[in-house]
N, C-alpha and C. Protein backbone atom coordinates (compact mmCIF):
# COMPACT_ATOMS: atom_id res chain seq x y z
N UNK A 1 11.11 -21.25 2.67
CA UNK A 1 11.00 -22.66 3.02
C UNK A 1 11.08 -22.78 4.54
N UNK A 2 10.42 -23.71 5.36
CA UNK A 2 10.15 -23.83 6.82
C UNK A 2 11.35 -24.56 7.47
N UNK A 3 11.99 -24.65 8.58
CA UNK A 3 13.00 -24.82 9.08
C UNK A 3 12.93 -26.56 8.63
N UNK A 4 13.95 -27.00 7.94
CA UNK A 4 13.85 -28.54 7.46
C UNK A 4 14.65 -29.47 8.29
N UNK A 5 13.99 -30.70 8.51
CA UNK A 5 14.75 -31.31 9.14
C UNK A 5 16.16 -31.54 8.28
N UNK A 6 17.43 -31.89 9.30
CA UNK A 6 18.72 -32.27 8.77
C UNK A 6 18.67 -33.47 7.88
N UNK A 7 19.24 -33.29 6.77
CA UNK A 7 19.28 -34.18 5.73
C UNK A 7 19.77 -35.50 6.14
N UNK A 8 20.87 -35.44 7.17
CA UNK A 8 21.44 -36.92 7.67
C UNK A 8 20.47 -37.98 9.14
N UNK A 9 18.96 -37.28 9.14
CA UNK A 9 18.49 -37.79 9.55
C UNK A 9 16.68 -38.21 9.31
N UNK A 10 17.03 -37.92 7.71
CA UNK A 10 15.75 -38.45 6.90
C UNK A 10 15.87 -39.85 6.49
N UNK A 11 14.31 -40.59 6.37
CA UNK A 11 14.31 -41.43 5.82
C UNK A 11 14.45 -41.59 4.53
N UNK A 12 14.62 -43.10 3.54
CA UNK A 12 14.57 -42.14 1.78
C UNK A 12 13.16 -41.40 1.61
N UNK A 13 12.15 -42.12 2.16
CA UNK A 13 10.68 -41.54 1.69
C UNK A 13 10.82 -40.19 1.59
N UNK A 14 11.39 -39.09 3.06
CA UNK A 14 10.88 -38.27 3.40
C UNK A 14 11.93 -37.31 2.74
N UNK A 15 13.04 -38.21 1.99
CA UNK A 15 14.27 -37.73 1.52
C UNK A 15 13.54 -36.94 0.19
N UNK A 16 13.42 -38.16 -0.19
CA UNK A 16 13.16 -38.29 -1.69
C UNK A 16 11.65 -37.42 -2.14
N UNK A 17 10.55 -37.13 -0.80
CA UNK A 17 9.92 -36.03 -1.11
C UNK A 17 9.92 -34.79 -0.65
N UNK A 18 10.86 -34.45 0.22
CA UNK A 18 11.55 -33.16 0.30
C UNK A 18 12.16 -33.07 -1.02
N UNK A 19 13.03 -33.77 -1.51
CA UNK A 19 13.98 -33.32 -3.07
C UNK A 19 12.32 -33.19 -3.70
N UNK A 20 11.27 -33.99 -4.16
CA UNK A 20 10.46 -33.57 -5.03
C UNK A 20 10.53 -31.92 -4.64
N UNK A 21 9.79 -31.65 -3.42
CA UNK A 21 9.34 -30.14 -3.26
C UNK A 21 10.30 -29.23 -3.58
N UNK A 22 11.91 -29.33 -3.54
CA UNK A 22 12.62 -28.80 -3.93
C UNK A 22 12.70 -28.15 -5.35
N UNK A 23 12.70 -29.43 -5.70
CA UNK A 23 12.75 -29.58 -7.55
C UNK A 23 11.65 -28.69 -8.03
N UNK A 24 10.28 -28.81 -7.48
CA UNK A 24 8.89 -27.96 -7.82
C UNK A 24 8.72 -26.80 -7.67
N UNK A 25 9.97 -26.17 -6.00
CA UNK A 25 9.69 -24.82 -5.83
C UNK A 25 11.11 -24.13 -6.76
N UNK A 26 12.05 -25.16 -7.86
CA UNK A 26 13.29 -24.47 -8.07
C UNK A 26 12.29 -24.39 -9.52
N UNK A 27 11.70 -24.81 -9.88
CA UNK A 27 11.03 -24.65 -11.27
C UNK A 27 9.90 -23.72 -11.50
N UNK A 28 9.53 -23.29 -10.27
CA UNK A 28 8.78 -22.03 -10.29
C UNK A 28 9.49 -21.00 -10.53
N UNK A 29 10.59 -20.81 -10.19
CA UNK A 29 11.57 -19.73 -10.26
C UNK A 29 10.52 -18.28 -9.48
N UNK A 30 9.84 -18.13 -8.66
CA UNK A 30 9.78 -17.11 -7.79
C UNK A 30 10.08 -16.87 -6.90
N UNK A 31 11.89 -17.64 -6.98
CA UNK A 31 12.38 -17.19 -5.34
C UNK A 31 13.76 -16.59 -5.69
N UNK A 32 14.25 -15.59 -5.12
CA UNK A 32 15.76 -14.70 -5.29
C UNK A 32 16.51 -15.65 -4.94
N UNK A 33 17.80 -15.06 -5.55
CA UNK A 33 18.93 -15.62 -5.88
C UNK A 33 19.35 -16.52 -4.80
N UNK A 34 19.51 -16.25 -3.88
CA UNK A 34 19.89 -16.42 -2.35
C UNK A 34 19.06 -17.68 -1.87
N UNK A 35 17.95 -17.68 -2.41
CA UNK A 35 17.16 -18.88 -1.35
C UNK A 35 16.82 -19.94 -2.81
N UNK A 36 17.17 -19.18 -4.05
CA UNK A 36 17.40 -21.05 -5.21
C UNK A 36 18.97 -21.23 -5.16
N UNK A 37 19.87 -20.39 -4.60
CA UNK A 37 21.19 -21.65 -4.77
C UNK A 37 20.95 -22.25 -3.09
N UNK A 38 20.09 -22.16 -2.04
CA UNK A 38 20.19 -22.97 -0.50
C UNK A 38 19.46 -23.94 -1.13
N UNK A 39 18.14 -23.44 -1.76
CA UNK A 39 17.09 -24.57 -2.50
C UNK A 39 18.04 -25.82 -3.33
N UNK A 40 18.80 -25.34 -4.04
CA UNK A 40 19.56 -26.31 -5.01
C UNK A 40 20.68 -27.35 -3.94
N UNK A 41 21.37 -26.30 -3.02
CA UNK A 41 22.17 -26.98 -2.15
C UNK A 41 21.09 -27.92 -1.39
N UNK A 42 20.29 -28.23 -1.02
CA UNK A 42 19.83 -28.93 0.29
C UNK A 42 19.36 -30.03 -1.62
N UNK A 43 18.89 -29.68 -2.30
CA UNK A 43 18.67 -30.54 -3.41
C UNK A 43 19.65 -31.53 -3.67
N UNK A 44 20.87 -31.08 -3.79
CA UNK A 44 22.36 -31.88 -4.10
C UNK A 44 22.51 -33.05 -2.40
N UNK A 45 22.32 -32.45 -1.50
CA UNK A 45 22.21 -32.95 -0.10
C UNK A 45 20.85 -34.18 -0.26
N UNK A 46 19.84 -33.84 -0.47
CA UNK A 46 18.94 -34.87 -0.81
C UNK A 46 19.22 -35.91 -1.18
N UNK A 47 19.61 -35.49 -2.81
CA UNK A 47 19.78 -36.57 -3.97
C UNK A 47 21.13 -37.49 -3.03
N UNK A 48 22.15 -37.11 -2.79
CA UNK A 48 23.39 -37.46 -2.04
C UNK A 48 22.72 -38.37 -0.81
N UNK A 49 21.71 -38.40 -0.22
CA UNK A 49 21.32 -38.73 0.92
C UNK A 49 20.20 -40.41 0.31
N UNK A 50 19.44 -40.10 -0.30
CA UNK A 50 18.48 -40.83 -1.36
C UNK A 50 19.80 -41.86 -2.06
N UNK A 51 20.70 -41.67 -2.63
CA UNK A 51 21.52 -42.94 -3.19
C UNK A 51 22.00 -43.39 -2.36
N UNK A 52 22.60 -42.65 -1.34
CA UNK A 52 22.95 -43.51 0.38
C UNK A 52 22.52 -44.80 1.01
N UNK A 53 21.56 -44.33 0.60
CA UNK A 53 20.02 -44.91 1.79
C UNK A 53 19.82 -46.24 0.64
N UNK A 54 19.34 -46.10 -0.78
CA UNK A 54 19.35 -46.97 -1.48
C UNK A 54 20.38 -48.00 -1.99
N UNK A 55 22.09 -47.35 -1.93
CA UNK A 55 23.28 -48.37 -1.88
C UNK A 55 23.50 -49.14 -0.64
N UNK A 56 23.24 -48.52 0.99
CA UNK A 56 23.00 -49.67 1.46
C UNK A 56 21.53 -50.94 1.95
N UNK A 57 20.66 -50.47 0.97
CA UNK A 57 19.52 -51.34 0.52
C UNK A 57 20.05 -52.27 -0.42
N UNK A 58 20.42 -51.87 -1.10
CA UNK A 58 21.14 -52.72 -1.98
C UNK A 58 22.06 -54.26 -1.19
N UNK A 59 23.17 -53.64 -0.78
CA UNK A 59 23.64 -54.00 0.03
C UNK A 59 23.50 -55.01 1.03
N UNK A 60 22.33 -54.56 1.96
CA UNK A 60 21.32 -55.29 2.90
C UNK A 60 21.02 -56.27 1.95
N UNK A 61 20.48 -56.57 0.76
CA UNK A 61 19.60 -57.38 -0.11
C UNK A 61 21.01 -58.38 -0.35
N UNK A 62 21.98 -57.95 -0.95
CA UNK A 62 23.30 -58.95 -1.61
C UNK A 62 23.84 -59.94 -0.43
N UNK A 63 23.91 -58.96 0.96
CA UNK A 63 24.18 -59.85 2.24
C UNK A 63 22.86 -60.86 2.48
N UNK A 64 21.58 -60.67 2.25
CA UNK A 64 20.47 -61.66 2.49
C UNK A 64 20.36 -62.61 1.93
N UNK A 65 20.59 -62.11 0.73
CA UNK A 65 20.42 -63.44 -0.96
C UNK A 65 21.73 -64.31 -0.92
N UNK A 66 22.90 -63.78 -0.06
CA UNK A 66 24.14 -64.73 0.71
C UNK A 66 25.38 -64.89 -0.99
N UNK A 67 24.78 -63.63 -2.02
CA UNK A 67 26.00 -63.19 -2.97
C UNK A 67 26.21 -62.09 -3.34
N UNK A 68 27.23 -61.58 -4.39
CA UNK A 68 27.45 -60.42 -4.23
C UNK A 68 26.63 -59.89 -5.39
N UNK A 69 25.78 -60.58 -6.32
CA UNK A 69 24.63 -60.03 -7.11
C UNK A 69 22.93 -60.18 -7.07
N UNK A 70 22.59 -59.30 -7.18
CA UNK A 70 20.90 -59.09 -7.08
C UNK A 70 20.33 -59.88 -7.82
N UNK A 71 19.81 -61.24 -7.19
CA UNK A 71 19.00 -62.33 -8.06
C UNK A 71 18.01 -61.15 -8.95
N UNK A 72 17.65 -61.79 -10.03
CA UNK A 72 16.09 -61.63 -10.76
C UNK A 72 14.98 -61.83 -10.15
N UNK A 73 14.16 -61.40 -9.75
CA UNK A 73 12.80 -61.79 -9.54
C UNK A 73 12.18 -62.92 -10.61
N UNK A 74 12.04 -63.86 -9.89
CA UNK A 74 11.08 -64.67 -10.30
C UNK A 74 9.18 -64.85 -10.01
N UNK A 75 8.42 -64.92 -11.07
CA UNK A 75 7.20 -64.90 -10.34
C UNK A 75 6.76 -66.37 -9.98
């Protein structure tokens, strides 16, 4: 795998498709022992990084809508 950027300075997009490529190259299983548990670790780091990013989206949205629950969409 190519030198990756640091997990604490991805966006979710770039989060959340680094974890895809992760997930794709851990399911090939043609990599030694050594580089699928770093593969799995930077995976756990992802996913950890991706709910981050989305709890304070969340967040951002409850402070906008001015309560502490996520209206329904209305069309």
């Amino acid at each position: 795998m190519a030198k990756a950027k640091p997990v604490e300075e991805l966006t979710y997009e770039e989060a959340f498709a680094d974890l895809e490529a992760v997930v794709a190259a851990l399911e090939s299983a043609d990599h030694p022992l050594e580089e699928s548990l770093a593969l799995f670790e930077r995976g756990q780091a992802l996913a950890r990084r991706c709910a981050e990013l989305l709890e304070k989206a969340e967040l951002k949205v409850q402070q906008l809508t001015g309560d502490g629950e996520l209206s329904e969409f209305e069309e």
